[in-house]
Protein backbone atom coordinates (compact mmCIF):
# COMPACT_ATOMS: atom_id res chain seq x y z
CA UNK A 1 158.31 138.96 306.96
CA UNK A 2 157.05 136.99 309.85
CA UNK A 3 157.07 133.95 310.95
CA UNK A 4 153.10 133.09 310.09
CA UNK A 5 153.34 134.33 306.81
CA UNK A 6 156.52 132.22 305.62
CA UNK A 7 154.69 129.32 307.17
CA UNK A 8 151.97 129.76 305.18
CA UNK A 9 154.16 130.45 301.89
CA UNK A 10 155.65 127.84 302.79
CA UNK A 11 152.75 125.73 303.29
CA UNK A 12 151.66 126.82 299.48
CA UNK A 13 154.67 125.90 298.34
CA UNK A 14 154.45 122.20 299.24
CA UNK A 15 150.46 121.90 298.45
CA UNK A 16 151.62 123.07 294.44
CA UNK A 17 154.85 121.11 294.91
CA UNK A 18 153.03 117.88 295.51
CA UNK A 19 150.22 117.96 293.07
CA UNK A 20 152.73 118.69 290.00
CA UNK A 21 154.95 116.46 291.44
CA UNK A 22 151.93 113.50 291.36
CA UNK A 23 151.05 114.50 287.63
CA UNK A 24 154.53 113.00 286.45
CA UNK A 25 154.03 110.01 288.88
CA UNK A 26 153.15 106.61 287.20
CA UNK A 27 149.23 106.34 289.29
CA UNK A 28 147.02 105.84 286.71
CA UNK A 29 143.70 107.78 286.44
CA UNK A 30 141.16 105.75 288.34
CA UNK A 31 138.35 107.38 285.83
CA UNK A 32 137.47 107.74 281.97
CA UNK A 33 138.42 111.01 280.92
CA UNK A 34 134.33 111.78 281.06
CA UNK A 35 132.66 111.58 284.39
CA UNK A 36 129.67 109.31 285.06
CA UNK A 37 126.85 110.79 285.54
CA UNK A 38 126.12 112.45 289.36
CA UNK A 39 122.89 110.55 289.53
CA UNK A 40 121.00 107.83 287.93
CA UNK A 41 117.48 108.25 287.28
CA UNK A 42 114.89 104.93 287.37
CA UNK A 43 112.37 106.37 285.61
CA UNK A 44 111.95 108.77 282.79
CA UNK A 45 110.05 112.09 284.05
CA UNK A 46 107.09 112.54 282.15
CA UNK A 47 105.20 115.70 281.54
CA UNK A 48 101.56 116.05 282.51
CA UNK A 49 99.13 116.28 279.66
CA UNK A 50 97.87 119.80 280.82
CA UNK A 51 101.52 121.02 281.18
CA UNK A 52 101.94 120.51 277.20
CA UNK A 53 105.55 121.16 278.02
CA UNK A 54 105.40 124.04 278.67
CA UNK A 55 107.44 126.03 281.86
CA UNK A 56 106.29 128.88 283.37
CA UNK A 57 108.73 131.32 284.85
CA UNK A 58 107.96 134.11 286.96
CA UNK A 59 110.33 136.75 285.84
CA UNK A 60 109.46 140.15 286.97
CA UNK A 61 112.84 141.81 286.76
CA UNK A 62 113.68 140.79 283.15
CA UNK A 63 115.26 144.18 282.32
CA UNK A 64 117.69 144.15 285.28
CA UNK A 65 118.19 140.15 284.45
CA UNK A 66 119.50 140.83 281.18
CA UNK A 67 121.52 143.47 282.34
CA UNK A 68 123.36 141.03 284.30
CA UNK A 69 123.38 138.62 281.84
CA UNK A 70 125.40 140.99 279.91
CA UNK A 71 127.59 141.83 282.70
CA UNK A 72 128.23 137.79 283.41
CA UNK A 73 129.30 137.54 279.19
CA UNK A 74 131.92 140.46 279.43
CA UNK A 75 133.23 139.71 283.12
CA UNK A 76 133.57 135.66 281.59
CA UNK A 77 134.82 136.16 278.48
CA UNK A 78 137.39 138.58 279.27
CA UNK A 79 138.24 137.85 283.35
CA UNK A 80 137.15 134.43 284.75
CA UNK A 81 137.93 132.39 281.49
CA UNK A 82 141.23 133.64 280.75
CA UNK A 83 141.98 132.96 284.43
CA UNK A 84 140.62 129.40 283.98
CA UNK A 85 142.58 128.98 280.97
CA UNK A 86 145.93 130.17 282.89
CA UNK A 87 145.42 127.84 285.86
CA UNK A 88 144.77 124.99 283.23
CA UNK A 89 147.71 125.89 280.69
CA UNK A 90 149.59 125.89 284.08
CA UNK A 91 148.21 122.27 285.91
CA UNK A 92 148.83 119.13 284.83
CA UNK A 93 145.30 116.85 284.12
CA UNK A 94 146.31 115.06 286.93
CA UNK A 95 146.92 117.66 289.39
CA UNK A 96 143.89 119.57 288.46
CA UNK A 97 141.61 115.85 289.16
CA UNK A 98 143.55 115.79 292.71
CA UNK A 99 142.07 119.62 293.15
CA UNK A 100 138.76 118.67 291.94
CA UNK A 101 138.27 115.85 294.57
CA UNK A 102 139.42 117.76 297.37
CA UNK A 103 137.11 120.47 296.41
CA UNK A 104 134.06 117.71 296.21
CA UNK A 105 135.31 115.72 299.34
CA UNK A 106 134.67 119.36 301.29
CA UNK A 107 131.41 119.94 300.32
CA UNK A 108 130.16 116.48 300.90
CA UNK A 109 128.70 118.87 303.98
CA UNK A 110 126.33 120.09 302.01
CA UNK A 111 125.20 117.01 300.45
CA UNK A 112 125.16 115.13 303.47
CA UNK A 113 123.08 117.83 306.04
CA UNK A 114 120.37 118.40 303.05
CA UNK A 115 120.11 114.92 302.19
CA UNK A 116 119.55 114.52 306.03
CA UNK A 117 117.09 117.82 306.15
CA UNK A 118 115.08 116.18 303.58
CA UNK A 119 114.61 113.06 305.76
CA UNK A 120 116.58 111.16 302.47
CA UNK A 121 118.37 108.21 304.89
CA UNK A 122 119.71 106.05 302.44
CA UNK A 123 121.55 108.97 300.47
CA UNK A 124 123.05 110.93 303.76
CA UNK A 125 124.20 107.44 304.48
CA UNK A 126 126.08 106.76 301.19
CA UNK A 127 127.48 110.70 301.73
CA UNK A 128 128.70 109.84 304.75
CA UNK A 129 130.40 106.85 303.56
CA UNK A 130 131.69 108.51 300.81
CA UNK A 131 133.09 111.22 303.23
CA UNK A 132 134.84 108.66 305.07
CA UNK A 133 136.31 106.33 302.36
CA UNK A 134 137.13 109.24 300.25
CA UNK A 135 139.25 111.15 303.71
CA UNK A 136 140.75 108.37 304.74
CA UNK A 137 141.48 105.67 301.68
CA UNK A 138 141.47 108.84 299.10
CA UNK A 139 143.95 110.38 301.60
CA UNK A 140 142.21 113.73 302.37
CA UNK A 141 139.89 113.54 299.20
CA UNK A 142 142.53 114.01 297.03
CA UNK A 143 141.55 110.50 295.18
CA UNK A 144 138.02 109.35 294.90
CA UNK A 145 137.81 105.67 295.59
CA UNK A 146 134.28 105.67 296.69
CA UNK A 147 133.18 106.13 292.93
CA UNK A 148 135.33 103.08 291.60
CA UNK A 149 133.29 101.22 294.39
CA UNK A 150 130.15 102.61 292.88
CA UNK A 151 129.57 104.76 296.16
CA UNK A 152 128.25 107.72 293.77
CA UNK A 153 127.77 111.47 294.46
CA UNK A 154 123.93 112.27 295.99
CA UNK A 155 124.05 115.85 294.97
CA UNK A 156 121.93 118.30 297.04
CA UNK A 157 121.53 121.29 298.27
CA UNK A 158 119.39 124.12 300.58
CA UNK A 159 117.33 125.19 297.45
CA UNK A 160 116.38 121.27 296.63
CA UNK A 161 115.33 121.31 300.30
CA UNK A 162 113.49 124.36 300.19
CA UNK A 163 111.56 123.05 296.75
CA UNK A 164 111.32 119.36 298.33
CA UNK A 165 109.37 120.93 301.35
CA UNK A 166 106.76 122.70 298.63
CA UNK A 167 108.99 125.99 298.58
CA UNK A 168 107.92 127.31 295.13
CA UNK A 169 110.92 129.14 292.61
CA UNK A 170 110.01 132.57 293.14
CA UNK A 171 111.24 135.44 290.57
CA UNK A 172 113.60 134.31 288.21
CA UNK A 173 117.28 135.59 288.93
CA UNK A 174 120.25 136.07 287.35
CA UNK A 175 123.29 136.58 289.91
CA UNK A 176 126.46 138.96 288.79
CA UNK A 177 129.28 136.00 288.47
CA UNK A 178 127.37 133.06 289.22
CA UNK A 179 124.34 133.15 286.74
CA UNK A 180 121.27 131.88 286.86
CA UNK A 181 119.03 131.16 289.53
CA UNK A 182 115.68 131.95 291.40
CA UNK A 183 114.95 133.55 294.70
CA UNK A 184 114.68 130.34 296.09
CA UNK A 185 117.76 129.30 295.38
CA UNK A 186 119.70 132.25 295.92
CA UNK A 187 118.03 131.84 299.39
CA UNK A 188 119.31 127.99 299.38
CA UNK A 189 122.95 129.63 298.69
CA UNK A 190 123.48 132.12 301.24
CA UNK A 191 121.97 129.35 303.98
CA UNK A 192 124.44 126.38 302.57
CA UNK A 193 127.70 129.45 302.50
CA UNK A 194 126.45 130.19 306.18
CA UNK A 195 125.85 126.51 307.19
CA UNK A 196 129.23 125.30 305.29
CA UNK A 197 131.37 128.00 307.12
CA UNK A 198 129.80 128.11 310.08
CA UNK A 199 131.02 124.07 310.71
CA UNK A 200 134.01 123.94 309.30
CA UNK A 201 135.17 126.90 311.57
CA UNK A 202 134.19 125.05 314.48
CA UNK A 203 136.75 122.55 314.32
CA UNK A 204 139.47 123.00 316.63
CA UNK A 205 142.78 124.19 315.14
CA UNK A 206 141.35 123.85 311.52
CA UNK A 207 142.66 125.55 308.09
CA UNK A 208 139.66 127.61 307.79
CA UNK A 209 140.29 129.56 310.71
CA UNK A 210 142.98 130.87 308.75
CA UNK A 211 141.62 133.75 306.80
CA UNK A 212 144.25 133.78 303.62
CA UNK A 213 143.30 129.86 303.81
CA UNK A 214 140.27 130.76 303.02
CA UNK A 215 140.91 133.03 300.63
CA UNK A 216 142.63 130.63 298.59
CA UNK A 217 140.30 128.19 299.06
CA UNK A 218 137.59 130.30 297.96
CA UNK A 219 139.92 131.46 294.61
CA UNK A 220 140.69 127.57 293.33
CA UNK A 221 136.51 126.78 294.26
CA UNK A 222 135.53 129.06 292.11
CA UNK A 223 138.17 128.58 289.07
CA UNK A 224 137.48 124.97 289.64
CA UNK A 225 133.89 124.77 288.98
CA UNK A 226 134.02 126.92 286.07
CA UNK A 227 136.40 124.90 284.45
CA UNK A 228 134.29 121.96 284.82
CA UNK A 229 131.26 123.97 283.56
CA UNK A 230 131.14 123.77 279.72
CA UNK A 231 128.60 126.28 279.40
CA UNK A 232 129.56 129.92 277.66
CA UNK A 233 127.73 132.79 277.24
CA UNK A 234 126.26 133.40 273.83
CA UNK A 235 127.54 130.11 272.39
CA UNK A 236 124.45 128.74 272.08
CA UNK A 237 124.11 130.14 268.30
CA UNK A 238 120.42 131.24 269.46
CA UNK A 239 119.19 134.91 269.42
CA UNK A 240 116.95 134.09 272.06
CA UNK A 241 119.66 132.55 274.20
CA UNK A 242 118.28 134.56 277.64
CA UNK A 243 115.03 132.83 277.49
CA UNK A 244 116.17 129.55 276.46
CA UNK A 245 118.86 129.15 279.42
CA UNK A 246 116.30 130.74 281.26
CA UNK A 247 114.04 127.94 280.92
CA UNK A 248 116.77 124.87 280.86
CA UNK A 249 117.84 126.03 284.02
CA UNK A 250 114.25 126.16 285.75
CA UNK A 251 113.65 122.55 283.66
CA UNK A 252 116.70 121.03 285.80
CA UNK A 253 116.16 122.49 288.78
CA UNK A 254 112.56 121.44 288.87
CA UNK A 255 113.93 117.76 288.06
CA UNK A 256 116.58 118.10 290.66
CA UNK A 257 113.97 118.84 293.47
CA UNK A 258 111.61 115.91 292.47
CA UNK A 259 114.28 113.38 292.58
């Protein structure tokens, strides 16, 4: 074995070592068990008259969509959920909220260079605090004081900036793994991947130069965010559950971009 890879096992080791190590420590949880909301809204959003309510979705590849849709229920139900289910059985609440904040403290990149794209000063400028509070005070975003202090979350990302700027949805998608989405947005994804990458590989001597890093990273991202989504496939109790996610998630993301 050499000498980088026992480092890095070593390395691992620690990381784990620590964060079960914290759930038996005494720190409270700095949080209600259910998060606050990631935004606050002033105003209600009303529907035109003409709209009746209704949304229109452009999807031209329905057959192939359900397909996938299919695909995403088998390769949940019996891959990514069981994993999700392991990695909980296996961390401690606590640990699993230190993960969770790291995670969010990272991509506070993407928030903060689309809220800044979108010419949104006040919000980049609460990201950026948040960044700083949170990787400092939070030691490495591992803790989130910024929220106790009621510096909240300003969400956002390349597909909001591509709909902000009069971008319209485009076909309706539904991605293998990740679900739901529109060619927009799938657009918005690859450019925030490529953007998100791109700058955290340009600091000098930095973890994700480190390819396994990475990899790991990438692993606990992606475990992480499906534990905190509550949504499951075909537990909806509808027949007509492809059409109605289909329009909730073109509904939110049409709300997203206009806030």
């Amino acid at each position: 074995m050499t000498k980088s890879i026992r480092v890095k096992i070593v390395l691992l080791i620690t990381v784990l070592t620590i964060l079960l190590l914290s759930g038996c420590s005494t720190i409270p949880k700095q949080t209600a068990d259910t998060q606050p909301p990631l935004r606050q809204f002033d105003e209600v959003v009303q529907i035109e008259d003409g709209a009746k309510g209704e949304v229109q979705v452009s999807d031209p590849l329905e057959g192939f969509n359900r397909g996938v849709y299919r695909f995403n229920y088998y390769f949940d139900k019996f891959i990514f959920l069981p994993i999700v289910n392991v990695y909980t059985f296996i961390m401690p609440d606590y640990a699993e909220d230190r993960v969770s904040n790291f995670i969010d403290n990272i991509y506070e990149f993407t928030n903060f260079t689309n809220n800044l794209l979108q010419l949104k000063f006040k919000e980049t400028g609460i990201t950026l605090a948040r960044f700083a509070i949170n990787t400092t005070v939070g030691v490495a975003g591992l803790w989130d004081p910024a929220t106790s202090m009621n510096i909240r979350r300003q969400p956002e990302d390349f597909g909001q900036t591509l709909g902000h700027y009069g971008v319209g949805n485009g076909p309706y998608l539904v991605l293998p793994v990740l679900g739901p989405s529109n060619l927009r947005d799938t657009t918005g994804l690859v450019a925030d991947m490529v953007a998100f990458n791109y700058a955290y590989s340009q600091v000098e001597n930095g973890w994700m130069e480190d390819n396994d890093i990475k990899l790991i990273f990438s692993a606990v991202t992606a475990v992480d965010k499906r534990k905190r989504q509550p949504f499951r496939y075909h537990g909806t109790g509808s027949p007509f559950e492809y059409d109605l996610v289909r329009t909730l998630y073109t509904s939110m993301r049409q709300v997203q971009v206009e806030h």
